[in-house]
C-alpha atoms as a PDB file:
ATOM      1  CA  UNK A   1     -12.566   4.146  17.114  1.00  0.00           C
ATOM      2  CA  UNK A   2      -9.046   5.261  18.343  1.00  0.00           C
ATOM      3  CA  UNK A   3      -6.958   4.184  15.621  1.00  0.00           C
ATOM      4  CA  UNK A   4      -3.237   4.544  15.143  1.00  0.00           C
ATOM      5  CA  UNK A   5      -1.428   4.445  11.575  1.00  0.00           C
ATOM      6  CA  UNK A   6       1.627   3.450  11.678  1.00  0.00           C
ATOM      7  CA  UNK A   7       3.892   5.048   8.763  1.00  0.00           C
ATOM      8  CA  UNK A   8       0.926   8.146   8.938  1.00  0.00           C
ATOM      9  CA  UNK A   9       3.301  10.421   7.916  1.00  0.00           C
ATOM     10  CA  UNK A  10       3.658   8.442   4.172  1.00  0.00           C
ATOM     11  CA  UNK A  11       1.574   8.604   0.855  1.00  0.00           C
ATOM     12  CA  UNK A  12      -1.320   5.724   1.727  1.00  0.00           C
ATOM     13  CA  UNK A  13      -0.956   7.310   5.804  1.00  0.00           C
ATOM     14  CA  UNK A  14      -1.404  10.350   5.406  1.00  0.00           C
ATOM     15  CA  UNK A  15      -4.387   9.428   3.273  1.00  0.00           C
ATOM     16  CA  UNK A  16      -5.890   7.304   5.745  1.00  0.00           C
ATOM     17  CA  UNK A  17      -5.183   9.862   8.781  1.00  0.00           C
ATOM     18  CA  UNK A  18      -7.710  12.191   6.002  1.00  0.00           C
ATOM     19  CA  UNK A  19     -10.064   9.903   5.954  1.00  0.00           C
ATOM     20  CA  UNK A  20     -10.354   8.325   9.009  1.00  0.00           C
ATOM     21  CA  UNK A  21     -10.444  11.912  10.589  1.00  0.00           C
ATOM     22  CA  UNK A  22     -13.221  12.792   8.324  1.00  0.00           C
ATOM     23  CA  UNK A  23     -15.427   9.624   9.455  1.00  0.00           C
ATOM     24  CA  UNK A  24     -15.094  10.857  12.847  1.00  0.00           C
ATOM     25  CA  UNK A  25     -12.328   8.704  14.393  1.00  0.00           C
ATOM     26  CA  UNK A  26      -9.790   9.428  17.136  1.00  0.00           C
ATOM     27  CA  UNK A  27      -6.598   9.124  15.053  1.00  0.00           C
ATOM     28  CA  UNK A  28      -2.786   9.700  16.154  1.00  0.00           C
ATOM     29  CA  UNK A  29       0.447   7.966  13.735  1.00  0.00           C
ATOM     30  CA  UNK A  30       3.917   7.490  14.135  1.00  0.00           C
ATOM     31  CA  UNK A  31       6.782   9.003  11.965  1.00  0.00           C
ATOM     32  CA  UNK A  32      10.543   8.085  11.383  1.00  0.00           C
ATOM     33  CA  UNK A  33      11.800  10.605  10.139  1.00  0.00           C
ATOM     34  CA  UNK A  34      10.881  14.688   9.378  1.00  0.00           C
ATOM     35  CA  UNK A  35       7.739  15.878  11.489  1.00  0.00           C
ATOM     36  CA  UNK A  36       4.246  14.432  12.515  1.00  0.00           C
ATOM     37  CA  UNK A  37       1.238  16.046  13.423  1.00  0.00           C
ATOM     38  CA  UNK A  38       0.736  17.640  17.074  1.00  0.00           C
ATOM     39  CA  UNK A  39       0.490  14.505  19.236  1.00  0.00           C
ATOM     40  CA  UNK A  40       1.939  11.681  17.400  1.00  0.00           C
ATOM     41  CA  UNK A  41       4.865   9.612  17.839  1.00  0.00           C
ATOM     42  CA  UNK A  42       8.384   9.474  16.459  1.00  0.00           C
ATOM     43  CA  UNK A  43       9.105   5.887  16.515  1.00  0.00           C
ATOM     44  CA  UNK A  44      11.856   3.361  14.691  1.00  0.00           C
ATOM     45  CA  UNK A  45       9.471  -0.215  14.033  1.00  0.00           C
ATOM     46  CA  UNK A  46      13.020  -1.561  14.121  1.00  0.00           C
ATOM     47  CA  UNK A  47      12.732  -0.818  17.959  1.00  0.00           C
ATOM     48  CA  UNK A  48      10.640  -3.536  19.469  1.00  0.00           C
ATOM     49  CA  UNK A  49      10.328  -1.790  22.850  1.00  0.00           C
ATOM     50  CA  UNK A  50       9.916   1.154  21.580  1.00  0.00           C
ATOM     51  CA  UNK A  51       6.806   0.046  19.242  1.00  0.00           C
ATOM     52  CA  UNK A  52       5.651  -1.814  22.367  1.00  0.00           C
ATOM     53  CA  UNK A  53       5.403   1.309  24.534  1.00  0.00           C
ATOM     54  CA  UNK A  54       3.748   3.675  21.654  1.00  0.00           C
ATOM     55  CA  UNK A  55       0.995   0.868  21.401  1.00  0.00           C
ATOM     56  CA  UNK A  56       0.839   0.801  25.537  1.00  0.00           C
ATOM     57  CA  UNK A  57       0.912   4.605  25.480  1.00  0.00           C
ATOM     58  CA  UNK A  58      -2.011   5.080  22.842  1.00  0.00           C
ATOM     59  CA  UNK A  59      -3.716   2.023  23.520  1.00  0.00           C
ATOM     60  CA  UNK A  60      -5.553   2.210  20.318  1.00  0.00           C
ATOM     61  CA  UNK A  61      -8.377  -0.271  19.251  1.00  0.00           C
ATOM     62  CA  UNK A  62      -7.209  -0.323  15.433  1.00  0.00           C
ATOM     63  CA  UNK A  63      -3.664  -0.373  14.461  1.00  0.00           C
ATOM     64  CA  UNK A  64      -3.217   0.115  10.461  1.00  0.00           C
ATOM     65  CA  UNK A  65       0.618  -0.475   9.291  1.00  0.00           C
ATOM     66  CA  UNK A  66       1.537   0.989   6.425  1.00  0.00           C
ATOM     67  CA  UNK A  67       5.286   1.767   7.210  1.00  0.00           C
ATOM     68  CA  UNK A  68       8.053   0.366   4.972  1.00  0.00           C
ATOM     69  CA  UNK A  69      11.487   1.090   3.548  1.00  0.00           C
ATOM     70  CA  UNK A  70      12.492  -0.856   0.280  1.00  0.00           C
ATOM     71  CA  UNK A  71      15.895  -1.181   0.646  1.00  0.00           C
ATOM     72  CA  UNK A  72      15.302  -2.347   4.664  1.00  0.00           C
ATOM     73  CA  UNK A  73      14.342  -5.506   5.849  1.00  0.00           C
ATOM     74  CA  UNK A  74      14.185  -4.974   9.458  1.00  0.00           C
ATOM     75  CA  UNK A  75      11.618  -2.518   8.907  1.00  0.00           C
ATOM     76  CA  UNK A  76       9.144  -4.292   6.499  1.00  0.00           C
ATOM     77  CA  UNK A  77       9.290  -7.452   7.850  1.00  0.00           C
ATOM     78  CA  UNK A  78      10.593  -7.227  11.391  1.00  0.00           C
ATOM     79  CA  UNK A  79       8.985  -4.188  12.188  1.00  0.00           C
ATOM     80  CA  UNK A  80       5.584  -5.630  10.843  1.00  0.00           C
ATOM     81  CA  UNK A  81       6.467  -8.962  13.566  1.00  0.00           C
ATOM     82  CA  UNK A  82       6.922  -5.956  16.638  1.00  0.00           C
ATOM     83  CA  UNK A  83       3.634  -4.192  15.316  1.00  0.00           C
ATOM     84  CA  UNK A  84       1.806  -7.171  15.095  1.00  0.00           C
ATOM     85  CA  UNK A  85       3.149  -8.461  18.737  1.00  0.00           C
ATOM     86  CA  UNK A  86       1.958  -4.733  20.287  1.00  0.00           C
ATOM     87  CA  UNK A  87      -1.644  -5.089  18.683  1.00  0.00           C
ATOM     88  CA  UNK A  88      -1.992  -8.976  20.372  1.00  0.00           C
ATOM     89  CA  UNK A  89      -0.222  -7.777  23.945  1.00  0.00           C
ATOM     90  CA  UNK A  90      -2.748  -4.902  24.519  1.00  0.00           C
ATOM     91  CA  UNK A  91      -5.952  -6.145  22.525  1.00  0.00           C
ATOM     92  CA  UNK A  92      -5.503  -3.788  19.133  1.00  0.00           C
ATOM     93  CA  UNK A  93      -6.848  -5.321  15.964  1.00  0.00           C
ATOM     94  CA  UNK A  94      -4.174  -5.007  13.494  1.00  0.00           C
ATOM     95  CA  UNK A  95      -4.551  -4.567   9.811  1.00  0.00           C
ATOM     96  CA  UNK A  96      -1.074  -5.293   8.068  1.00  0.00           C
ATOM     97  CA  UNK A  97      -0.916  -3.411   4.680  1.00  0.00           C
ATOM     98  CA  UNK A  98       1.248  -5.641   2.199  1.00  0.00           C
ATOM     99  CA  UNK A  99       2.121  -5.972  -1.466  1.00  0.00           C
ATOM    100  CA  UNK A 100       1.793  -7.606  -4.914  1.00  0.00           C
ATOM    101  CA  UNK A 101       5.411  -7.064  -4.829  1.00  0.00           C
ATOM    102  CA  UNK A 102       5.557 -10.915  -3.263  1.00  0.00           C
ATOM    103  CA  UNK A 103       4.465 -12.354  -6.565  1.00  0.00           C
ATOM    104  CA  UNK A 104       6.799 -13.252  -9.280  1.00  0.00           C
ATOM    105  CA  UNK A 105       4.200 -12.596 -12.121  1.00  0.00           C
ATOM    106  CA  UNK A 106       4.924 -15.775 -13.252  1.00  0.00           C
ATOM    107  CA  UNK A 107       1.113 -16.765 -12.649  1.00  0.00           C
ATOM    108  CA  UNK A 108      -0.245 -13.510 -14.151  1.00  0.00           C
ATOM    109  CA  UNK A 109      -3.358 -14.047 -11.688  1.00  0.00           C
ATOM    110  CA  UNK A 110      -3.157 -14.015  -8.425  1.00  0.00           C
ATOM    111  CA  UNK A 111      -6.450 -13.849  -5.947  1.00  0.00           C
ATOM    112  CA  UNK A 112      -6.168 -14.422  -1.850  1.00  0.00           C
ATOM    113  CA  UNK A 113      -5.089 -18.011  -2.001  1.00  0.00           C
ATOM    114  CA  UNK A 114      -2.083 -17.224  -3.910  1.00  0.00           C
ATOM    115  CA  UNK A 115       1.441 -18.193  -2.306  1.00  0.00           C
ATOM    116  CA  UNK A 116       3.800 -15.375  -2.532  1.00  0.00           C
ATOM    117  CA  UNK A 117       7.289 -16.177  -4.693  1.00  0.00           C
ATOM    118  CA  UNK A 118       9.257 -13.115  -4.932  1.00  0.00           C
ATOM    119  CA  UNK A 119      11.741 -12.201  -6.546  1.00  0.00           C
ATOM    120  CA  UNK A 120      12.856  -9.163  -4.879  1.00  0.00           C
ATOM    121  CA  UNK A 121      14.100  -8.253  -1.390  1.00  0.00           C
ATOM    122  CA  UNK A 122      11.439  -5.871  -0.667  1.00  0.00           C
ATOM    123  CA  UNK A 123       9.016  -8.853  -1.848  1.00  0.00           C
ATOM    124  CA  UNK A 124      10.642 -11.222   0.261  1.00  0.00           C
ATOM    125  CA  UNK A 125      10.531  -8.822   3.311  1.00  0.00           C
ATOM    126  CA  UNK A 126       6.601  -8.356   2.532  1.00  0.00           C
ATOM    127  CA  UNK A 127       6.191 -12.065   2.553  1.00  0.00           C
ATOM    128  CA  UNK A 128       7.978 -12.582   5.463  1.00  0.00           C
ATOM    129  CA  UNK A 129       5.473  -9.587   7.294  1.00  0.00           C
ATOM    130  CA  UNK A 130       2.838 -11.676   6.199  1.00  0.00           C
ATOM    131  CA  UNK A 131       4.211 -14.784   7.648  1.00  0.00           C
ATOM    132  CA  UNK A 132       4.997 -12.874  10.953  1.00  0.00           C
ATOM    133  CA  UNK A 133       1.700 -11.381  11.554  1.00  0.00           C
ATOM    134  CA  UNK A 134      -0.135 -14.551  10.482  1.00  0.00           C
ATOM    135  CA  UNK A 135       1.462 -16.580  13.013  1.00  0.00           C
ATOM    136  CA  UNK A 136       1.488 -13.654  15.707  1.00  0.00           C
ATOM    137  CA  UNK A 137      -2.732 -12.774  15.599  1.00  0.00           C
ATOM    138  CA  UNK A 138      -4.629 -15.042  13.239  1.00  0.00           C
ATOM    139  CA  UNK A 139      -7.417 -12.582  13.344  1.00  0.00           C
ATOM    140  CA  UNK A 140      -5.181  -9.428  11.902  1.00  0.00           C
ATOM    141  CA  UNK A 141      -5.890  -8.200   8.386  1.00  0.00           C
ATOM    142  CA  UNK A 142      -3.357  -8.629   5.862  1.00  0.00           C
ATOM    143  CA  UNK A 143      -4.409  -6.158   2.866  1.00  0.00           C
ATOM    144  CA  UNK A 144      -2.197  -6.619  -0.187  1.00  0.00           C
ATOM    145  CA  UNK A 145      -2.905  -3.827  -2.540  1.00  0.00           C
ATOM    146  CA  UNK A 146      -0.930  -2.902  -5.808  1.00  0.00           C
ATOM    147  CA  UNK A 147       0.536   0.227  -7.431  1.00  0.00           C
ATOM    148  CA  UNK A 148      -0.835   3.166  -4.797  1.00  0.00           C
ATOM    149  CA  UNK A 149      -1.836   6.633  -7.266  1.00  0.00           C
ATOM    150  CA  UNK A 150      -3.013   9.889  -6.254  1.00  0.00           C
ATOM    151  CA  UNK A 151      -2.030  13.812  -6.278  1.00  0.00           C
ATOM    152  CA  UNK A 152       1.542  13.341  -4.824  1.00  0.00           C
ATOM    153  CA  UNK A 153       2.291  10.026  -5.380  1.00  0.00           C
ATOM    154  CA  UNK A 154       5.910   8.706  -7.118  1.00  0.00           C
ATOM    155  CA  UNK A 155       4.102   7.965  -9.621  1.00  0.00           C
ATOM    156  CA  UNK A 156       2.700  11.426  -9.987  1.00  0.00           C
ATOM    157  CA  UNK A 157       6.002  13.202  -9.726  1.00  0.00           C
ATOM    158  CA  UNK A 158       7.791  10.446 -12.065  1.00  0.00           C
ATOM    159  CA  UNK A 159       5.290  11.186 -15.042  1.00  0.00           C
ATOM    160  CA  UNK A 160       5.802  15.396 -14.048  1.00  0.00           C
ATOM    161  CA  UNK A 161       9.504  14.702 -14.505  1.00  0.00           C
ATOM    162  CA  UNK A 162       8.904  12.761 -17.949  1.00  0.00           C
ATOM    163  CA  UNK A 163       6.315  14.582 -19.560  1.00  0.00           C
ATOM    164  CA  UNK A 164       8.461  17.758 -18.973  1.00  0.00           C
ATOM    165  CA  UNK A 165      11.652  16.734 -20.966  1.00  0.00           C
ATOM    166  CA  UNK A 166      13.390  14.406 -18.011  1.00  0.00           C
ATOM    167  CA  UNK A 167      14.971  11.417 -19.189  1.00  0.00           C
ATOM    168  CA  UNK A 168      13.715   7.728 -18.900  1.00  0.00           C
ATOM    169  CA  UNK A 169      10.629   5.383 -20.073  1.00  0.00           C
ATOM    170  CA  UNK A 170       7.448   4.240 -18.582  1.00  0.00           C
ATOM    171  CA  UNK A 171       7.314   0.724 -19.477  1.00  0.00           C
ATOM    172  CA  UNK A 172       4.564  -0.889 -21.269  1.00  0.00           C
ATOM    173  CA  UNK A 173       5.024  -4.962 -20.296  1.00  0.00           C
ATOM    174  CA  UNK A 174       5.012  -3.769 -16.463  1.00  0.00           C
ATOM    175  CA  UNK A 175       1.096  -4.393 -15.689  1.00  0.00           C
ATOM    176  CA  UNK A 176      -0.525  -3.535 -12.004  1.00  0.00           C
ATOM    177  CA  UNK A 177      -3.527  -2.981 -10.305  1.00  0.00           C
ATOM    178  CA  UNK A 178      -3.292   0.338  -9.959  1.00  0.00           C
ATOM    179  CA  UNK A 179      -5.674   1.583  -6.661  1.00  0.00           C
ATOM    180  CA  UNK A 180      -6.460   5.189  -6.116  1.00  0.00           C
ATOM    181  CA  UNK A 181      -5.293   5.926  -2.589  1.00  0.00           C
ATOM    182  CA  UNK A 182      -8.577   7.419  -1.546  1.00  0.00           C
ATOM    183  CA  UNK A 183     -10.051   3.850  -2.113  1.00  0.00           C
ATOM    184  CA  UNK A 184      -7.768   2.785  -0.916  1.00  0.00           C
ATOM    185  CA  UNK A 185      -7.661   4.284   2.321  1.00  0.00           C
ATOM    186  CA  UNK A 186     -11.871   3.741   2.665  1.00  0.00           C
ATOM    187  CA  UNK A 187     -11.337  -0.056   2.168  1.00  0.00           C
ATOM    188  CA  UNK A 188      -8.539  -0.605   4.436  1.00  0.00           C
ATOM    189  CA  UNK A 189     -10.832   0.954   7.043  1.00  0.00           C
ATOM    190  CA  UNK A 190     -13.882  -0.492   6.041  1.00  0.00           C
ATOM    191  CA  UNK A 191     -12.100  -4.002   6.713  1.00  0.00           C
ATOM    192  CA  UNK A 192     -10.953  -2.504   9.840  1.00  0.00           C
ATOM    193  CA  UNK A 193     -14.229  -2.298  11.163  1.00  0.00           C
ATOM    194  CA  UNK A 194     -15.293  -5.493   9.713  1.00  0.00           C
ATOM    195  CA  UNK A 195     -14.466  -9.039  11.483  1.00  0.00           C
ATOM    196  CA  UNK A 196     -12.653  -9.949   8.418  1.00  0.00           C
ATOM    197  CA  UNK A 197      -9.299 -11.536   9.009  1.00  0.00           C
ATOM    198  CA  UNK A 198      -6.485 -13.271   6.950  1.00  0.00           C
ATOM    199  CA  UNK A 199      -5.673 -12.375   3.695  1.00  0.00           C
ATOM    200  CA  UNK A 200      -7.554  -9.906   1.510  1.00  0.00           C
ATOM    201  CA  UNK A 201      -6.968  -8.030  -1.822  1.00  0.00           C
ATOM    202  CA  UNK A 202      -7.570  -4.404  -2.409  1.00  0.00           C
ATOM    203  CA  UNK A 203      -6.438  -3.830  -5.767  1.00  0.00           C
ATOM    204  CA  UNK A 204      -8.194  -1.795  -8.660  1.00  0.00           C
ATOM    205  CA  UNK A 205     -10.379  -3.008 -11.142  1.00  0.00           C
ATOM    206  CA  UNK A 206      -8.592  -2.647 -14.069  1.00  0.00           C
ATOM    207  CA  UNK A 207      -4.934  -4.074 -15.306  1.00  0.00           C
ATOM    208  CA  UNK A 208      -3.143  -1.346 -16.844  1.00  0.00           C
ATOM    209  CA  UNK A 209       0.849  -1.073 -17.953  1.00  0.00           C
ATOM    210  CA  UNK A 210       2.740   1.742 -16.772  1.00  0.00           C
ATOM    211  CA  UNK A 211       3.126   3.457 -20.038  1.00  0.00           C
ATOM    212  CA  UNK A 212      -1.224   3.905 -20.586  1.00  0.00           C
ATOM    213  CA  UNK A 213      -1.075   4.455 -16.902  1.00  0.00           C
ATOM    214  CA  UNK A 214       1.440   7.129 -17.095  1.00  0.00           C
ATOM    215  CA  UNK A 215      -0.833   8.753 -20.511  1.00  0.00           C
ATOM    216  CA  UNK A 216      -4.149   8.744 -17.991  1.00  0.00           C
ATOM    217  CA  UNK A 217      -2.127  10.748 -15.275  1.00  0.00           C
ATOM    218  CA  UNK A 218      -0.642  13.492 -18.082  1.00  0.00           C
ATOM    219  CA  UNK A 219      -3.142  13.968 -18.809  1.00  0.00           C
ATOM    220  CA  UNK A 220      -5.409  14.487 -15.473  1.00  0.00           C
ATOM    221  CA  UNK A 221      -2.157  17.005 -14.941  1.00  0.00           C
ATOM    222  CA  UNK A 222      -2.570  19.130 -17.839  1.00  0.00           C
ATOM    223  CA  UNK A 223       0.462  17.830 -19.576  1.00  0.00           C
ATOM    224  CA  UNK A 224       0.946  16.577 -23.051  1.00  0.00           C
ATOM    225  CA  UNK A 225       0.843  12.291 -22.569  1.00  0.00           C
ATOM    226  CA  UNK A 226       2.620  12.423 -26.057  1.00  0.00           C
ATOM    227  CA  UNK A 227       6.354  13.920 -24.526  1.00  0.00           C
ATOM    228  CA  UNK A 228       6.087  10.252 -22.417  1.00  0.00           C
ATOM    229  CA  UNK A 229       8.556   7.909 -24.114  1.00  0.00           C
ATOM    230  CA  UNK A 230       7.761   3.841 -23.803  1.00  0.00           C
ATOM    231  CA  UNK A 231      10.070   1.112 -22.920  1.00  0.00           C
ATOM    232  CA  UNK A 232       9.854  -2.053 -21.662  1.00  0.00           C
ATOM    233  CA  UNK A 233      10.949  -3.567 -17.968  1.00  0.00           C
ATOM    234  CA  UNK A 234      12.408  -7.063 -20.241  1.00  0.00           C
ATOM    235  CA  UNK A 235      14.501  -5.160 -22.073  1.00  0.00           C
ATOM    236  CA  UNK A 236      15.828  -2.866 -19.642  1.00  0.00           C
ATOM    237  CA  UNK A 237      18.279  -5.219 -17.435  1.00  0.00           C
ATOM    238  CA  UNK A 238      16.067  -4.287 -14.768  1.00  0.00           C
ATOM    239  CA  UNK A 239      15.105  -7.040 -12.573  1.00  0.00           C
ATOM    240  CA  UNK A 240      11.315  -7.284 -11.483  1.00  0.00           C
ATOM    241  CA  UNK A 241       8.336  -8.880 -11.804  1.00  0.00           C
ATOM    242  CA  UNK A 242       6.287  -7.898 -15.092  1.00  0.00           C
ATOM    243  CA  UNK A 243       2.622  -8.794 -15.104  1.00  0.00           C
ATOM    244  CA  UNK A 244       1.373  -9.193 -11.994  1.00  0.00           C
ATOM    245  CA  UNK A 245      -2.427  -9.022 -11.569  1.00  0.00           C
ATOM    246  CA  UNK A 246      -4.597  -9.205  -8.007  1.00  0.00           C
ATOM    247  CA  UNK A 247      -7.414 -10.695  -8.335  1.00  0.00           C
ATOM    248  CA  UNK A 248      -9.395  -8.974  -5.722  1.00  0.00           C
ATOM    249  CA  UNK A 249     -13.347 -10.178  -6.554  1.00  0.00           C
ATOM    250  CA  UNK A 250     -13.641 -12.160  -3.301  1.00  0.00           C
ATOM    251  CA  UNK A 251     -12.959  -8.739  -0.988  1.00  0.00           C
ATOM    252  CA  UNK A 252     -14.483  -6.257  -3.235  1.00  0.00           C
ATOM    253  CA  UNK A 253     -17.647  -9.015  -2.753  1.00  0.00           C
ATOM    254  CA  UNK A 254     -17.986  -8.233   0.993  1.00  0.00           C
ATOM    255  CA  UNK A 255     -16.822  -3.857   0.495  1.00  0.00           C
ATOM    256  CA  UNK A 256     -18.935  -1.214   0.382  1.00  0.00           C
ATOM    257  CA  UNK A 257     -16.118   0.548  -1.436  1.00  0.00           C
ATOM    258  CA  UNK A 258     -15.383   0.000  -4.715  1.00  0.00           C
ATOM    259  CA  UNK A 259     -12.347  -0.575  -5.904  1.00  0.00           C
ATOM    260  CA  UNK A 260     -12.092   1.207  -9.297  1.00  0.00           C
ATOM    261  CA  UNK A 261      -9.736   1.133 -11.917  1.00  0.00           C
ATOM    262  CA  UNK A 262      -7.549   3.498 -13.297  1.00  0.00           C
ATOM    263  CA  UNK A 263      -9.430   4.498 -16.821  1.00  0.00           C
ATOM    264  CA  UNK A 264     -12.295   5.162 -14.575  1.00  0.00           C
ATOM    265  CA  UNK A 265     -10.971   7.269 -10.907  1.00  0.00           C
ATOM    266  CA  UNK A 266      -8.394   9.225 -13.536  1.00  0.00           C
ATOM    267  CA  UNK A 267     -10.952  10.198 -16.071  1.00  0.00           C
ATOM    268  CA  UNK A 268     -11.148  13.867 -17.268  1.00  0.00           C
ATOM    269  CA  UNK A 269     -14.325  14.251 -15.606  1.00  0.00           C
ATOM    270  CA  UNK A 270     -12.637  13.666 -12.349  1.00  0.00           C
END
């Protein structure tokens, strides 16, 4: 397949460039900012022609988007509408990579047939990319997946920083789904192969806080999990969703993948 990632030059692209490349695929991405790889394609999603005349100049038969900026609406959610309107013009399937940031955590569990209520703007922005590429192609994937770990990851470098004197707390009422990006990465192109559409969860197997999270990943890095200091999100004035669980049985039910949790692909055998 001839597959371009959109945001490949990011933690979960740059994974699935690895992959994909190593299953034998024709892959190219697009950047923002800093440098791609020989080939690919500087490009602003904000920029509907532009997106537009990447997808007309690759003419690829997957498109994967997994490019996003927090603090930027116009490139979560409107950039996910001119992706999504690319993939239907010149025949691309589309898998849209979204978040269990759209959940309020309010519900605890949430499987495919939840309906998002966020509480963030980055949420919002996610559900609105969902509502965007829904309407656009019916038969795109949208893969909401949880907290994304691996070598590299924030999460990585945030428990580096703590568990070598930096200041701040992991907190311990914050529960995810944490995914290991590799698995990640498989799944989403499994699913890209498939003739799955709508909405599908790729989460890992296990809930886990951020604190006992945080512990498992000193401790895969050689550092003392003990020098980690707990808090929680509720009393922290930070605003955010707390428990927020994906319920992702009915996908992992039609994967060859499997999604694992985070006891298991961060155990000291690994």
């Amino acid at each position: 397949m001839r597959i371009l990632v959109a945001g490949g030059t990011g933690f979960l692209g740059n994974q699935l460039v690895t992959t994909a490349t190593a299953q034998g695929h024709d892959v190219s991405g697009t950047y923002f900012s800093g440098a791609g790889r020989d080939g690919w394609h500087q490009l602003d999603l904000c920029d509907r022609q532009a997106v537009d005349e990447v997808v007309a100049s690759v003419r690829p038969d997957v498109i994967i988007n997994t490019a996003f900026r927090q603090s930027d609406w116009r490139t979560t959610a409107d950039g996910a509408a001119h992706v999504a309107l690319a993939a239907a013009r010149y025949g691309a399937r589309l898998v849209q990579v979204s978040s269990d940031a759209l959940f309020s955590g309010q519900d605890v569990h949430y499987d495919e047939t939840a309906v998002p209520d966020p509480i963030s703007p980055y949420g919002a922005a996610k559900a609105a990319a969902e509502t965007a590429v829904r309407a656009i192609d019916p038969s795109a994937v949208i893969a909401r997946t949880s907290l994304i770990i691996g070598p590299g990851s924030t999460t990585d470098e945030l428990v580096r920083h703590l568990a070598t004197g930096g200041d701040g707390v992991l907190f311990a009422d914050d529960i995810r789904c944490a995914v290991a990006v590799d698995d990640l990465a498989a799944a989403l192109l499994e699913l890209a192969e498939s003739d799955r559409s709508g909405i599908h969860h790729v989460g890992g197997a296990e809930a886990i806080d951020r604190y006992s999270l945080g512990r498992l990943i000193a401790q895969r890095l050689g550092l003392d999990p003990a020098k980690l200091r707990s808090g929680t999100r509720a009393g922290s004035g930070i605003r955010g969703p707390l428990d927020v669980r994906l319920d992702s049985t009915a996908t992992q039910a039609v994967l060859k993948t499997r999604l694992r949790g985070a006891s298991e692909f961060l155990s000291p055998a690994r």
